[in-house]
N, C-alpha and C. Protein backbone atom coordinates (compact mmCIF):
# COMPACT_ATOMS: atom_id res chain seq x y z
N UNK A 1 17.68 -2.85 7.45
CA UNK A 1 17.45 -1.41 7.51
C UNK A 1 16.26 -1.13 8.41
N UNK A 2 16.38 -0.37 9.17
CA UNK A 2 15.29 0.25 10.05
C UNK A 2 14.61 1.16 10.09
N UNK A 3 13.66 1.19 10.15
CA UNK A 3 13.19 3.05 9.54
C UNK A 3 13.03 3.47 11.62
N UNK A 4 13.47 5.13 11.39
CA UNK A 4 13.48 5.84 12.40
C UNK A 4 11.92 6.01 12.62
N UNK A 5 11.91 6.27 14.07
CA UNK A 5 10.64 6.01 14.96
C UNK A 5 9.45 7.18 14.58
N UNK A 6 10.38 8.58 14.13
CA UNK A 6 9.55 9.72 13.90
C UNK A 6 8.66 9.34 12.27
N UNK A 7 9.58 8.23 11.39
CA UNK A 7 8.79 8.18 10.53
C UNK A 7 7.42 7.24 10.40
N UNK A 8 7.99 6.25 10.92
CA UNK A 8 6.52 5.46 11.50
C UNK A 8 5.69 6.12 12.16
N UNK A 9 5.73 7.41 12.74
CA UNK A 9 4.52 8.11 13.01
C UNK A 9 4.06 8.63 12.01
N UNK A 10 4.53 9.70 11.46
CA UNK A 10 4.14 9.96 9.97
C UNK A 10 3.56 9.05 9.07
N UNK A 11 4.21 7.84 9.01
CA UNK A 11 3.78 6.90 7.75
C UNK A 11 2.04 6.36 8.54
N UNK A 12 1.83 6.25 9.76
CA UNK A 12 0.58 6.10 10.57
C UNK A 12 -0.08 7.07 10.49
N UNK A 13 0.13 8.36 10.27
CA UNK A 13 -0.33 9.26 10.26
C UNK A 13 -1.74 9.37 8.74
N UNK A 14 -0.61 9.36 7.69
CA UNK A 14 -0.42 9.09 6.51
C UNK A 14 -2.20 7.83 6.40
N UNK A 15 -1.77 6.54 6.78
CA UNK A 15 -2.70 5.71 6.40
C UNK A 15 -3.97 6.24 7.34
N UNK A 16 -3.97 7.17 8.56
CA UNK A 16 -5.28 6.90 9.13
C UNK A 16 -5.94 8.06 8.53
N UNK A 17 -5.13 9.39 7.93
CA UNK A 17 -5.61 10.48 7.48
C UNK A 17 -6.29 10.31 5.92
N UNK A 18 -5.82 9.04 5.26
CA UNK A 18 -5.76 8.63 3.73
C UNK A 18 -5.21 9.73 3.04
N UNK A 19 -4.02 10.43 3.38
CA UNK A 19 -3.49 11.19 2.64
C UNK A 19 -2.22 10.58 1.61
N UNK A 20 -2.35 9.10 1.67
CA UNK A 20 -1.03 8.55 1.12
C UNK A 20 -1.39 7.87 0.24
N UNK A 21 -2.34 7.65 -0.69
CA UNK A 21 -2.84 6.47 -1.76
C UNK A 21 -1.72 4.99 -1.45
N UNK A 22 -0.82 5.36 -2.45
CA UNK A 22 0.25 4.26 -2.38
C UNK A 22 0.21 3.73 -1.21
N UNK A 23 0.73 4.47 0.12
CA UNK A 23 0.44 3.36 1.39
C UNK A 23 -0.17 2.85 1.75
N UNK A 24 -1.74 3.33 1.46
CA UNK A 24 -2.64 2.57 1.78
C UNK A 24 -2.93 1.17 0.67
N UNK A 25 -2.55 1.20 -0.74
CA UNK A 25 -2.50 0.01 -1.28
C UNK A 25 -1.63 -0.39 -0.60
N UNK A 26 -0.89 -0.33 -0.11
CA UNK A 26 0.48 -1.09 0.42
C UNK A 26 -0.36 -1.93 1.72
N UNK A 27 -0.84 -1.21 2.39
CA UNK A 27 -1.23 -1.68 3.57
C UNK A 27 -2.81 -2.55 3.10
N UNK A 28 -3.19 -2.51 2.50
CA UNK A 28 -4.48 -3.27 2.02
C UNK A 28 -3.56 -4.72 0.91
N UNK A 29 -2.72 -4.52 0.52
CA UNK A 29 -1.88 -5.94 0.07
C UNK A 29 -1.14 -6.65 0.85
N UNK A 30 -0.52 -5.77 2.13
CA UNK A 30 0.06 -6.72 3.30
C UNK A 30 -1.61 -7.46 4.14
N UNK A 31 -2.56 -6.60 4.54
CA UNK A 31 -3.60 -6.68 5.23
C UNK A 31 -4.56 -8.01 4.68
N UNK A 32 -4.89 -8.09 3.43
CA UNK A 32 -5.48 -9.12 2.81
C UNK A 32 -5.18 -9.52 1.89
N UNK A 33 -3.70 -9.41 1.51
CA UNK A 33 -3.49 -10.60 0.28
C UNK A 33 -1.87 -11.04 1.11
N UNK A 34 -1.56 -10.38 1.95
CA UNK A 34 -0.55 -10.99 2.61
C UNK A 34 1.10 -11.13 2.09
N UNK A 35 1.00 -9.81 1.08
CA UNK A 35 2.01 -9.36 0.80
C UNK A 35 2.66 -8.68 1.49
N UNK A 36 4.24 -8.98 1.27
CA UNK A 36 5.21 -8.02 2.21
C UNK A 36 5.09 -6.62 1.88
N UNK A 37 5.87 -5.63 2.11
CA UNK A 37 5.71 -4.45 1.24
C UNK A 37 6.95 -4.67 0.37
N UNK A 38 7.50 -5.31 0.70
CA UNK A 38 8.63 -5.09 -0.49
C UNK A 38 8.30 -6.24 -1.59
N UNK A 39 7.27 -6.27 -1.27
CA UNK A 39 7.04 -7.42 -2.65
C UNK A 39 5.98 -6.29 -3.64
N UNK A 40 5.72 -4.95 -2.86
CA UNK A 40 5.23 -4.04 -4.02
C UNK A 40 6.04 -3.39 -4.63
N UNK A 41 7.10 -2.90 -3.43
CA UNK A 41 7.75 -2.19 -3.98
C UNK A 41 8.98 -2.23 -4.82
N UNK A 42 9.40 -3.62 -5.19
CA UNK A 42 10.02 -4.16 -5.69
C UNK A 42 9.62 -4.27 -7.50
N UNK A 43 8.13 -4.44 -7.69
CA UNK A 43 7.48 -3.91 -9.29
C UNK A 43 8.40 -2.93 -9.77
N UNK A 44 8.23 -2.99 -11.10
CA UNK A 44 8.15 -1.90 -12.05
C UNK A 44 7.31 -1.13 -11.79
N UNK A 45 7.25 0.62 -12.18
CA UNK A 45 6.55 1.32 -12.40
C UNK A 45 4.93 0.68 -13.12
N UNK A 46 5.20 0.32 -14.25
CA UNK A 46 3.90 -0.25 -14.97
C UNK A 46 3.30 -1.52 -13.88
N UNK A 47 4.14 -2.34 -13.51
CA UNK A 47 3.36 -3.17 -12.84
C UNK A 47 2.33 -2.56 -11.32
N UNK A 48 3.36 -1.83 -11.10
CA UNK A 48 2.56 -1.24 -9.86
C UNK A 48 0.95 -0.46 -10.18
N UNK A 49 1.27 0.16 -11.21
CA UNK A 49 -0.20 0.83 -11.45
C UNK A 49 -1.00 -0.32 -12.06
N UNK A 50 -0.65 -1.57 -12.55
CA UNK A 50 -1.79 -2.47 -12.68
C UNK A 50 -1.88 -2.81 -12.04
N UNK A 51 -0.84 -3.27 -10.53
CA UNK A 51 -1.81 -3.87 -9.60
C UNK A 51 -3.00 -2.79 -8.19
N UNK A 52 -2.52 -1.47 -8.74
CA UNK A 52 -3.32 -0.39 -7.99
C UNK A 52 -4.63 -0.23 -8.92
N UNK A 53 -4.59 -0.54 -10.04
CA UNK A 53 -6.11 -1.04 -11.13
C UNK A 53 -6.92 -1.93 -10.49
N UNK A 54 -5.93 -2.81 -10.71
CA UNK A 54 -6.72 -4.44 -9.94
C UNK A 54 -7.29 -4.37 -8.31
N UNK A 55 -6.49 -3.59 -7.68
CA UNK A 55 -6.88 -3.82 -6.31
C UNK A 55 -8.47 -2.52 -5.73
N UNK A 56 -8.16 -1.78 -6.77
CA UNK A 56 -9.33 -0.77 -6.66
C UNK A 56 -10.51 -1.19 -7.75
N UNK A 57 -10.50 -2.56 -8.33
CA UNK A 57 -11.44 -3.30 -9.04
C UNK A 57 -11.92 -4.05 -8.44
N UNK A 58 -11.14 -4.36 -7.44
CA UNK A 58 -11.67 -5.87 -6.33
C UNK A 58 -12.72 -5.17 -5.15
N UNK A 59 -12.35 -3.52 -4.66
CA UNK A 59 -13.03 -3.32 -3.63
C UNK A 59 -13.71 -3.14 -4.39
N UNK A 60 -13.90 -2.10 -5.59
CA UNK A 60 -15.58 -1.70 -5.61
C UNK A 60 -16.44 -3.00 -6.27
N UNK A 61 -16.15 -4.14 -6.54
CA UNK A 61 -16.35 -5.29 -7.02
C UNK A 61 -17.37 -5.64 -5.45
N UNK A 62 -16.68 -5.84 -4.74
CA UNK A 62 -16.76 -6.21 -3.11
C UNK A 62 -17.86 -5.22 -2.83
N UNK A 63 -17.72 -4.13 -2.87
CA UNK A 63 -18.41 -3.02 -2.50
C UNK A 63 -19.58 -3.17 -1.87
């Protein structure tokens, strides 16, 4: 499946404006933990918000 070209602008849009939470975990789990995205988006509901817990525990941890 391919995503159309107008949406990859948007979805860029999206991460540089930080208007997208979710994408930007998405893009901070491909970026440094080297997850696909479909290995997020593939979770459960519940799993996903623990690992959006965990990953906003690690930056301000890092901070």
């Amino acid at each position: 499946m391919r995503i159309p070209d107008g949406d990859h602008r948007r979805s860029k849009k999206r991460l540089e404006d930080g208007s997208d939470a979710e994408l930007g975990l998405v893009y901070y789990l491909f970026h440094v933990k080297g997850w696909a995205p479909g290995d997020y988006y593939r979770k459960s509901p519940g799993e996903r918000d623990l690992i959006c817990a965990l990953a906003s525990y690690e930056v301000e941890a890092r901070g």
